[in-house]
Protein backbone atom coordinates (compact mmCIF):
# COMPACT_ATOMS: atom_id res chain seq x y z
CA UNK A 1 -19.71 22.08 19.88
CA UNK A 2 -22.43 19.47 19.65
CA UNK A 3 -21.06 15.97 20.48
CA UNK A 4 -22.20 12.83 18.90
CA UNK A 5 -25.24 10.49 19.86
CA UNK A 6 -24.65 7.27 21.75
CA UNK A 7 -25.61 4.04 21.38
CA UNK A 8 -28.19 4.32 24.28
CA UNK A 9 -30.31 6.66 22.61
CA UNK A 10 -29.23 6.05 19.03
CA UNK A 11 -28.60 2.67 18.04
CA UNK A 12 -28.67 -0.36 19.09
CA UNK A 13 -24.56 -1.15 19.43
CA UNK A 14 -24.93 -4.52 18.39
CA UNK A 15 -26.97 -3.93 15.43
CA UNK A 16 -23.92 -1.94 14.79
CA UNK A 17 -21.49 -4.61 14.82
CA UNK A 18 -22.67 -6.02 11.14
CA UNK A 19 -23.56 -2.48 9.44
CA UNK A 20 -21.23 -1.87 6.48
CA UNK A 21 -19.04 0.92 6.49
CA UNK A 22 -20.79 2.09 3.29
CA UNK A 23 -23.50 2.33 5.34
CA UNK A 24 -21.67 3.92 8.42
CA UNK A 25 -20.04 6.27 7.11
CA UNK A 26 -22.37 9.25 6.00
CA UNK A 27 -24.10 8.56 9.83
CA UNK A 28 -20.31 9.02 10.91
CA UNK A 29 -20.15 12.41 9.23
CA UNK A 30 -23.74 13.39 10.24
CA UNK A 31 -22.77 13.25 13.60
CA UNK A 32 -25.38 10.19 14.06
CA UNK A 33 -23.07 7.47 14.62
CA UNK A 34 -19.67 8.00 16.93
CA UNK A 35 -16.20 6.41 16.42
CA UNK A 36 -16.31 5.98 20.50
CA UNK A 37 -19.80 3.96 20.15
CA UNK A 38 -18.00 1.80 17.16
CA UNK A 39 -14.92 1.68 19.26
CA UNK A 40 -17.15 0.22 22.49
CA UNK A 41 -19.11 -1.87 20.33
CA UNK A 42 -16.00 -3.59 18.72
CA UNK A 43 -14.20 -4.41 21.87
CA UNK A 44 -16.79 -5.55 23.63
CA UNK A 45 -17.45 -8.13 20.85
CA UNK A 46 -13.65 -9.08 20.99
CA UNK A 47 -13.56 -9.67 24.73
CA UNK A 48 -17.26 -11.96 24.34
CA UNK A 49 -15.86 -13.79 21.00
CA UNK A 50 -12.13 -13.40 20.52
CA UNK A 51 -11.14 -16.37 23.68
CA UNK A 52 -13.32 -18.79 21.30
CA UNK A 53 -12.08 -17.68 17.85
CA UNK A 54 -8.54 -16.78 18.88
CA UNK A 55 -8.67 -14.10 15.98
CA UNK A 56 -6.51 -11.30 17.43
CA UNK A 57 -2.86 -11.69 19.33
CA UNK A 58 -3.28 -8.23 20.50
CA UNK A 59 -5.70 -5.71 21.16
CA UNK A 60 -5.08 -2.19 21.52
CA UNK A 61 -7.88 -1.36 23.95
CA UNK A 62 -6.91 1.77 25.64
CA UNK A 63 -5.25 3.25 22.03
CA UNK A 64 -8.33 2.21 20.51
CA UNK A 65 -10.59 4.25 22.53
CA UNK A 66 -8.18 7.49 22.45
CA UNK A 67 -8.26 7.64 18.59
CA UNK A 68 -11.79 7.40 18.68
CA UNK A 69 -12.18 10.21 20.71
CA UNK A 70 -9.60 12.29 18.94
CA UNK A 71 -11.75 10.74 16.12
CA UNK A 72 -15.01 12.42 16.97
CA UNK A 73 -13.28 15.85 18.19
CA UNK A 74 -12.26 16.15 14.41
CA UNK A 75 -15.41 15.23 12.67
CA UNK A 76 -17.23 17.26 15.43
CA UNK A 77 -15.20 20.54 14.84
CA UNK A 78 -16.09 19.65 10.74
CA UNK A 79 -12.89 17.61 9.94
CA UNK A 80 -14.48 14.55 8.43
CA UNK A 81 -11.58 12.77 6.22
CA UNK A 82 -13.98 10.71 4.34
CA UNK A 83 -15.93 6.91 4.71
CA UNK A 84 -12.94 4.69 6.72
CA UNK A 85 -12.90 7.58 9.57
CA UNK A 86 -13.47 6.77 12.97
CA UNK A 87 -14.19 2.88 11.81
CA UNK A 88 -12.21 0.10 13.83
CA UNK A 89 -10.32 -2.43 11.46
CA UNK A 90 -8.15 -5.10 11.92
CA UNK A 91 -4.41 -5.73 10.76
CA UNK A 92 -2.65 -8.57 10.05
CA UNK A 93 0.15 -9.18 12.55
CA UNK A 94 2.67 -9.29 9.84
CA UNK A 95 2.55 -6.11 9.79
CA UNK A 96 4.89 -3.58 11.31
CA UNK A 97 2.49 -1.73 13.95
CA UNK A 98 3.02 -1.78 17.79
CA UNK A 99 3.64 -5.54 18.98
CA UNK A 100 4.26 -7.13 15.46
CA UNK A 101 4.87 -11.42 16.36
CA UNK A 102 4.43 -12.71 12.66
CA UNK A 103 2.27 -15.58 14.65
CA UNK A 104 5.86 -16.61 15.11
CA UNK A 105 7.59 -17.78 18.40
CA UNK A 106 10.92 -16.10 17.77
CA UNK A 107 9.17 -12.58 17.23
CA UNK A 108 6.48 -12.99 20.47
CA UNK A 109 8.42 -9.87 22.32
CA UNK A 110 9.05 -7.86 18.59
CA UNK A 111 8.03 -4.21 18.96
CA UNK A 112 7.99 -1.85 15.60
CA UNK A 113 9.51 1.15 15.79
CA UNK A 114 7.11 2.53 13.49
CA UNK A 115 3.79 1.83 11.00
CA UNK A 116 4.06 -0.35 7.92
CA UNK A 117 3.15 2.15 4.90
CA UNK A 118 -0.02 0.64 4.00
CA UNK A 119 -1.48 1.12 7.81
CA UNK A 120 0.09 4.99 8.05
CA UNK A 121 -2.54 5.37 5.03
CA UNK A 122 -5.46 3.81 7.04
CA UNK A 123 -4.06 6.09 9.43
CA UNK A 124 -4.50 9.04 7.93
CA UNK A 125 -7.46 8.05 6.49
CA UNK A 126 -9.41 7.99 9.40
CA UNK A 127 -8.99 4.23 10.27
CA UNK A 128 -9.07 3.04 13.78
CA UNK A 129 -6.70 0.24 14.47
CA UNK A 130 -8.15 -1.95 16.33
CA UNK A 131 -5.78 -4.64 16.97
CA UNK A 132 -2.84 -7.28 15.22
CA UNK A 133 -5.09 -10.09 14.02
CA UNK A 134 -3.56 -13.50 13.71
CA UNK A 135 -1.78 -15.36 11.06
CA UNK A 136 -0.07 -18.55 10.08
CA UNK A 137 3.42 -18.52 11.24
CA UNK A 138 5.21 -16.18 9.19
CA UNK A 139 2.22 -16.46 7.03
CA UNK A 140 3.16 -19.69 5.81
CA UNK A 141 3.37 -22.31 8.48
CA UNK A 142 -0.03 -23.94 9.13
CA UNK A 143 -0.80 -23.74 12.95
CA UNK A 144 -1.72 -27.29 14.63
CA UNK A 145 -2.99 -27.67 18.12
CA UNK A 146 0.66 -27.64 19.42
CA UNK A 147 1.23 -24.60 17.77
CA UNK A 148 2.75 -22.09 20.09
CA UNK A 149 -0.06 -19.47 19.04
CA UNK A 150 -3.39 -21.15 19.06
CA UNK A 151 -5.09 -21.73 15.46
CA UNK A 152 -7.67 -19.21 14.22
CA UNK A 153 -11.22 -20.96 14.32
CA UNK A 154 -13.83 -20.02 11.79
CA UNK A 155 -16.95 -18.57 13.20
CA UNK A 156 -19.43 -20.20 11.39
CA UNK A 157 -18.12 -23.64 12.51
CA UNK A 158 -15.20 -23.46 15.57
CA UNK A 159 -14.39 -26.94 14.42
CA UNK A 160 -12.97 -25.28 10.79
CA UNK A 161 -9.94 -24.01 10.27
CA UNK A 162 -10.86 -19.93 8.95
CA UNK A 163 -8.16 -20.45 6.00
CA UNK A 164 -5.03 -18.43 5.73
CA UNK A 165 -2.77 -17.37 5.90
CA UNK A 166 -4.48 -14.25 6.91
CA UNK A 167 -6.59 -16.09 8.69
CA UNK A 168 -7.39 -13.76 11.76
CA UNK A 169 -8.26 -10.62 9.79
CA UNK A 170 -10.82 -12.97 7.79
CA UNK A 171 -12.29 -14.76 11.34
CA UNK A 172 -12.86 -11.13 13.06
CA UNK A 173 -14.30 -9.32 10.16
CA UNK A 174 -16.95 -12.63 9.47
CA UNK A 175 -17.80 -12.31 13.41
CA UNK A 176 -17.81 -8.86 13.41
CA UNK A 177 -14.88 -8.11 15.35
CA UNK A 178 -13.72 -5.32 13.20
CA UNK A 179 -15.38 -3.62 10.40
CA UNK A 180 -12.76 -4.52 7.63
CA UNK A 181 -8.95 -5.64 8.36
CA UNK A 182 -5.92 -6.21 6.30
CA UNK A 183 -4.37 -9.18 4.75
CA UNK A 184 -1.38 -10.29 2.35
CA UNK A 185 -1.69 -12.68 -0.34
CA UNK A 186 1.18 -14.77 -1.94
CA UNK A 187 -0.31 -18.05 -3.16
CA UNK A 188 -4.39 -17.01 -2.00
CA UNK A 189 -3.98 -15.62 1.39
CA UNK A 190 -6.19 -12.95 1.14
CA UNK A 191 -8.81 -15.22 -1.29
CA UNK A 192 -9.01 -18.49 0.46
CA UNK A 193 -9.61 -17.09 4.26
CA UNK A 194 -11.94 -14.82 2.44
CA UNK A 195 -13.67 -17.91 0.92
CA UNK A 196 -13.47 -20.24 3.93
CA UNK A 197 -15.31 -17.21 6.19
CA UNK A 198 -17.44 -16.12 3.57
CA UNK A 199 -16.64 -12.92 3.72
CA UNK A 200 -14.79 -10.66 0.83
CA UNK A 201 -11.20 -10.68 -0.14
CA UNK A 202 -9.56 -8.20 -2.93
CA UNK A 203 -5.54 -9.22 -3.55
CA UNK A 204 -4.72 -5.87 -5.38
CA UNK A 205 -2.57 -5.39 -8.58
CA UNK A 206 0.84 -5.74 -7.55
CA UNK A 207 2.20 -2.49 -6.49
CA UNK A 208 -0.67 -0.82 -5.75
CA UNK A 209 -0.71 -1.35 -2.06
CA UNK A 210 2.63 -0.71 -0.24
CA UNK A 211 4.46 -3.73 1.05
CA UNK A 212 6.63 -1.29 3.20
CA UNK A 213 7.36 -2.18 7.05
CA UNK A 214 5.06 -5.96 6.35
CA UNK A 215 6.86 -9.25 6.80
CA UNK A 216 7.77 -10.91 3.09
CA UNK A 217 7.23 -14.50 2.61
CA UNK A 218 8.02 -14.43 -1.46
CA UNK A 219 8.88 -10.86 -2.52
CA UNK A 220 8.30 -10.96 -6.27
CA UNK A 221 4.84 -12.46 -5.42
CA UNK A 222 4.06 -10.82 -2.42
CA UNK A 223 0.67 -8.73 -2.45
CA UNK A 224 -1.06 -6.64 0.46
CA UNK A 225 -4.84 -5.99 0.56
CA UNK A 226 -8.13 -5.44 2.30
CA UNK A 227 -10.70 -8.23 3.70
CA UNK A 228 -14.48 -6.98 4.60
CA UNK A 229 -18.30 -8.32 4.34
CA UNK A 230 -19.37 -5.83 1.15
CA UNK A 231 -17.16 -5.14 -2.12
CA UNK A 232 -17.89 -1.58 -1.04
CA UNK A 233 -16.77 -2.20 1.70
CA UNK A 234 -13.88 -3.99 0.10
CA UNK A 235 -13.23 -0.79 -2.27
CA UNK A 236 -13.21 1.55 0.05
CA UNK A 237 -10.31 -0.06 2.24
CA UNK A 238 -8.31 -0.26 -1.34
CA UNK A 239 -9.03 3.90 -1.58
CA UNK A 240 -7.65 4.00 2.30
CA UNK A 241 -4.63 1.68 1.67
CA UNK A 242 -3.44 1.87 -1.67
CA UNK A 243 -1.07 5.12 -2.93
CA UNK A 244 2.70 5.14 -4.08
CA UNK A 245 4.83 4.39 -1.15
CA UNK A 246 9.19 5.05 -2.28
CA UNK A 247 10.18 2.98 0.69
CA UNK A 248 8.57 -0.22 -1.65
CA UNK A 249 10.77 -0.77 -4.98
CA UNK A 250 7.66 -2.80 -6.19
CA UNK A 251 5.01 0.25 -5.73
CA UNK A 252 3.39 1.53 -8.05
CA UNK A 253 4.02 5.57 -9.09
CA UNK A 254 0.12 5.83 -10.48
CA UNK A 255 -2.83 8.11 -9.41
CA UNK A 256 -5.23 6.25 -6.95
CA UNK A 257 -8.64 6.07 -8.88
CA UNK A 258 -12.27 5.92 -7.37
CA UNK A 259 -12.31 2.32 -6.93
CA UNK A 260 -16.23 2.68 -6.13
CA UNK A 261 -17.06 4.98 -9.27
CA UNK A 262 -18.10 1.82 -11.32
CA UNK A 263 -19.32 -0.10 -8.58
CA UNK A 264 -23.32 -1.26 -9.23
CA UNK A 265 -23.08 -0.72 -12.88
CA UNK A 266 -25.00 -2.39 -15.47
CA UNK A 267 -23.09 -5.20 -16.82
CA UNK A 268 -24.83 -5.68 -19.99
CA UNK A 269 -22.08 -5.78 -22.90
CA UNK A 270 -19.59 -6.39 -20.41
CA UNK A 271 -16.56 -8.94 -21.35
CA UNK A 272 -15.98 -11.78 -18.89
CA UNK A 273 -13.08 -13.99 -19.71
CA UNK A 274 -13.33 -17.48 -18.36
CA UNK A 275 -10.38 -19.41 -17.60
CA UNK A 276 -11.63 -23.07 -18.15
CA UNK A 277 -8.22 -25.10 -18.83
CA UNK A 278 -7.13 -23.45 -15.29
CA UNK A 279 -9.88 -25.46 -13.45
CA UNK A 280 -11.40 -27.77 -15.79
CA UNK A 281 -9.51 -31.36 -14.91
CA UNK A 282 -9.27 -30.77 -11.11
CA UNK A 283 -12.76 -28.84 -9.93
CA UNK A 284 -15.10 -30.52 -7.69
CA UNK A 285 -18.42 -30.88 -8.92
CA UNK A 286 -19.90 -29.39 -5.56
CA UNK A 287 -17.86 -26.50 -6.80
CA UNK A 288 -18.29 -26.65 -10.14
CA UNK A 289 -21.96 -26.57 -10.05
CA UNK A 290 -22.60 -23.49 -8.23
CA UNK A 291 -19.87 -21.39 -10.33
CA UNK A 292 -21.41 -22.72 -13.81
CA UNK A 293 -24.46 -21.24 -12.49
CA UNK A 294 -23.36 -18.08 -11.44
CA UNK A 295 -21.73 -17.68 -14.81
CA UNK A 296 -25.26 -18.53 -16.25
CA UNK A 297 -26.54 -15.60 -14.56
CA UNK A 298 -23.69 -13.16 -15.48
CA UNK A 299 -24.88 -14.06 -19.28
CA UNK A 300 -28.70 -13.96 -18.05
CA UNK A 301 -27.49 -10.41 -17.27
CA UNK A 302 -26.40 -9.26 -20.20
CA UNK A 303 -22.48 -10.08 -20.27
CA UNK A 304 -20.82 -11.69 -22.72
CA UNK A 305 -18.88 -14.86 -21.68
CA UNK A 306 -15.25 -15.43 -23.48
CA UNK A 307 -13.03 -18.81 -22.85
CA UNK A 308 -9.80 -17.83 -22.51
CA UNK A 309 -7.01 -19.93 -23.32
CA UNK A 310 -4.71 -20.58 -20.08
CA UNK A 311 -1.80 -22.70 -18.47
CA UNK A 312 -3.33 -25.77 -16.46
CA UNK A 313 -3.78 -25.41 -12.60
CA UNK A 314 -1.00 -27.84 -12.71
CA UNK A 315 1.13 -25.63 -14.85
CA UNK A 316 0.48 -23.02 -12.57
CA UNK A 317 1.75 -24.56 -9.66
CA UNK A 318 4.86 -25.42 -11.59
CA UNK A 319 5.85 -21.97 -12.43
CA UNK A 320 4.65 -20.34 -9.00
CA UNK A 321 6.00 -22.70 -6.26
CA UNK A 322 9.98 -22.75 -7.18
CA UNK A 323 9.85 -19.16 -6.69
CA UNK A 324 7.79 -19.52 -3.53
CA UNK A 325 9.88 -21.77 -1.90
CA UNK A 326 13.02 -20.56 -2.96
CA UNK A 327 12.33 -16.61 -2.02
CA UNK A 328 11.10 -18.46 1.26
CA UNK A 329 13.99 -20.15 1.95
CA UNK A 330 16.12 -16.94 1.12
CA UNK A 331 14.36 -15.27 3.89
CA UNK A 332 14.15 -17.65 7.25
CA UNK A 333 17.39 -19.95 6.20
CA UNK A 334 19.33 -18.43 8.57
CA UNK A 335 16.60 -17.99 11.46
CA UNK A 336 15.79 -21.63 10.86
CA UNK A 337 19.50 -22.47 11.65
CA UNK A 338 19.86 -20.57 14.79
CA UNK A 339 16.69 -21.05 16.22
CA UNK A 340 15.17 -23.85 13.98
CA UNK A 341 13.63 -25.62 17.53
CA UNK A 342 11.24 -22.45 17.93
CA UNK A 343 9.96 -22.91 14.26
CA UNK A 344 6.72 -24.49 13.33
CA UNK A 345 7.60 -28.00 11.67
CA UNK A 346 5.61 -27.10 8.67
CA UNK A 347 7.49 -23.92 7.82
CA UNK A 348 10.59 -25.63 8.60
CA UNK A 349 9.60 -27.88 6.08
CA UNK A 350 8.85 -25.18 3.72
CA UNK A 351 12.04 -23.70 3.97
CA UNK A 352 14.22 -26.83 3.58
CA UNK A 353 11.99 -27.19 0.14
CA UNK A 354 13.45 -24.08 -0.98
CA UNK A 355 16.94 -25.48 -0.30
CA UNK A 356 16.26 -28.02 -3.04
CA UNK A 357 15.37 -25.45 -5.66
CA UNK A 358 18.53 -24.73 -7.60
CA UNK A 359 19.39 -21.48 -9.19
CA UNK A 360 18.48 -22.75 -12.61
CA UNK A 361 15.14 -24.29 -11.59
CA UNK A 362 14.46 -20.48 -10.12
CA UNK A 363 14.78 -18.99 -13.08
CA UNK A 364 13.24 -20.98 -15.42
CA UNK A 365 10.13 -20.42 -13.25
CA UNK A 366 10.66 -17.14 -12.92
CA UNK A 367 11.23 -16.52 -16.92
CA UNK A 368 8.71 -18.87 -17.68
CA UNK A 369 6.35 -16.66 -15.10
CA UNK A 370 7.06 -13.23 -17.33
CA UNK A 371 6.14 -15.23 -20.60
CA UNK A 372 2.68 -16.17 -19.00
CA UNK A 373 1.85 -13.26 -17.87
CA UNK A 374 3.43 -11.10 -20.78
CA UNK A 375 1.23 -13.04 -23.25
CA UNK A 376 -2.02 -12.76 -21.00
CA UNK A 377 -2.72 -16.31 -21.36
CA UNK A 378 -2.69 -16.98 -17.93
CA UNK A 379 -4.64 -13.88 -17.06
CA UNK A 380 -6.51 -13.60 -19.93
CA UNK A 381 -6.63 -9.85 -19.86
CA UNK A 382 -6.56 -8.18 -23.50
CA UNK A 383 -8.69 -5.15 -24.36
CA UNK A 384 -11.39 -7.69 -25.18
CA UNK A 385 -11.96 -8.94 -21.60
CA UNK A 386 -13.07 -6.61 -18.71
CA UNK A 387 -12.86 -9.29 -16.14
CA UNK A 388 -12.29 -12.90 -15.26
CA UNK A 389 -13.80 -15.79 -13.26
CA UNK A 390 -12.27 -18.66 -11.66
CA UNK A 391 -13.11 -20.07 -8.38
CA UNK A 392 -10.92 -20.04 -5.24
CA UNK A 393 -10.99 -23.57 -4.33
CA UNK A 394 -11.28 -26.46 -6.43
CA UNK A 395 -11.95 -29.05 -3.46
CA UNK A 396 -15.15 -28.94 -1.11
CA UNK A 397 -15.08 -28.48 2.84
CA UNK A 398 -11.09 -27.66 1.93
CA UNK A 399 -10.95 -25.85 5.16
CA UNK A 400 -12.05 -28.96 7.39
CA UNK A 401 -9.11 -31.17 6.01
CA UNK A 402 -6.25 -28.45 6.60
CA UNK A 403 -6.82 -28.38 10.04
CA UNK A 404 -9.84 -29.91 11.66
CA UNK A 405 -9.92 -29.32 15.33
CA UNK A 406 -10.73 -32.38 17.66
């Protein structure tokens, strides 16, 4: 058998570190590139980076470089499983996979007995885990200097928070500490770390991406999804993770679909529904300037732009939070009783907010939630409209105000 070049004769490993897997993966499966020299090149940047950006809570060093042997033994032998094979990601540490601590106190010593769904499919994919990357506590408690894990920092500024609540993930793939990682998104997990790091973040259709074996914050909102620095990239995670899962009541029973095939199309003709009244009254113009202009040069391009009508961000807020905080509070209530000292303040906080939602408040929300998104106004998807813009923040420098580090 012929092995697979190195990075002392081949490449240069930290050139490496910022290729896209796109652009990886057919050197991968000519026997160019090897999962061992992505492997060495990954944890090597973790040990130089990770002390400073505090992006992973564990690494999984030695099970890191055994996969990507047993890695490159399959694609050497001619068992290549296709682009995310023998490339190092990160996951969230919400979900279940070896030492699992939810960024949480109370689950530091928490082993899983086995993978949540979404990672067996990276799995079997070809993905190489690389690590648990780090998260707000719980994914909803904002971490503070006295936080008993240390705060995420964002790598283009360590004084910035790297947003959340899948923060890690978004800090490690920015510095390129993995390839691509996982996140979850309930109220812009995935989007606003994504943002913050400048990096990519997809929050999936719900169902589409098992929810099996990860941590839930607010089930009937709760999404998992991939973070990476290309929408290829991006796509190509989704194809790894995404698939019916029956341990999930929420996934979806639908055929997983080449989520590249229409990737660098021609947009001419193309739809694009914009959802004004969602943004219009609150947007900052250092925000607003730069996302009129990109949707200058969507129409420059040939697509046609379509307002579409939509509750207020305001509205929004009033129909998503009740069921935030109460599903919340449904969850950690009791674990905030009996161990309420080893909670973050914020997400105690959070939690004693969901107290105060009353069963009728909860449903209203939650009936008023099907109307909106029934009618399409608040997604403003009909067969007219192929896709829609809105920005992820509506406030400048957002990330410095969260939590600024002295």
């Amino acid at each position: 058998m012929r092995s697979i070049g190195r990075a002392s004769n081949m490449t240069n490993a930290n050139e490496l570190i910022y290729t896209s897997i796109a652009e990886l993966a057919p050197r991968v499966a000519r026997k160019e590139v090897s999962p061992v020299e992505l492997a060495e090149a990954t944890l090597a940047r973790i040990e130089n980076l990770n002390p400073r950006l505090n992006a992973y809570y564990t690494v999984f060093g030695d099970e890191l470089r055994a996969a990507a042997r047993r890695a490159e033994s399959e694609i050497v032998r001619g068992a290549y499983r296709g682009p995310l094979h023998g490339i190092p990601v990160g996951i969230k540490d919400i979900y279940e996979y070896g030492c699992t601590t939810c960024g949480a106190k109370p689950l530091e010593n928490y082993i899983a007995e086995k993978p949540a769904g979404s990672v067996t499919k990276l799995i079997e994919s070809g993905a190489l885990i690389a690590g648990k990357t780090a998260t707000y506590e719980f994914a909803f408690g904002f971490p503070t200097n006295e936080s008993y894990f240390k705060p995420t920092r964002n790598p283009w500024n360590l004084a910035y928070d790297a947003g959340g609540s899948s923060s890690g993930t978004a800090s490690s793939v920015a510095a390129g500490l993995a390839y691509a990682g996982m996140g979850s998104c309930t109220g812009g997990s995935i989007r606003w770390p994504a943002q913050c790091c400048g990096i990519v973040g997809l929050k999936p259709t719900y169902g589409r991406v098992s929810r099996a074996g990860v941590y839930p914050l607010a089930w009937s909102l709760d999404h998992t999804g991939p973070l990476a620095r290309t929408v290829t990239d991006a796509a190509l995670m989704l194809q790894g993770c995404a698939g019916y899962d029956r341990a999930d009541p929420a996934s979806a029973n639908l055929p997983v679909p080449d989520f590249t095939a229409k990737l660098g199309r021609d947009i001419r003709g193309m739809r694009i529904g914009l959802l004004r009244s969602l943004y219009d009254r609150t947007c900052d113009a250092n925000i607003r300037g730069p996302f009129d202009a990109a949707v200058k040069e969507f129409e420059r391009m040939g697509a046609q732009i379509v307002e579409v009508q939509s509750v207020s961000l305001t509205e929004a807020q009033a129909i998503a939070w009740p069921a935030i905080f109460a599903e919340t509070a449904a969850v950690h209530v009791d674990n905030v009783r009996n161990r309420g000292n080893d909670y973050n303040p914020h997400a105690k906080l959070y939690v004693a907010f969901g107290l105060l939602v009353s069963g009728a408040c909860y449903l209203m929300a939650s009936r008023v939630r099907a109307q909106v998104r029934d009618v399409g106004t608040f997604m403003g998807m009909s067969a007219s409209q192929s896709n829609i813009r809105r920005h992820t923040l509506s406030v400048p420098g957002y990330q410095k105000w969260v939590c600024h580090f002295p």
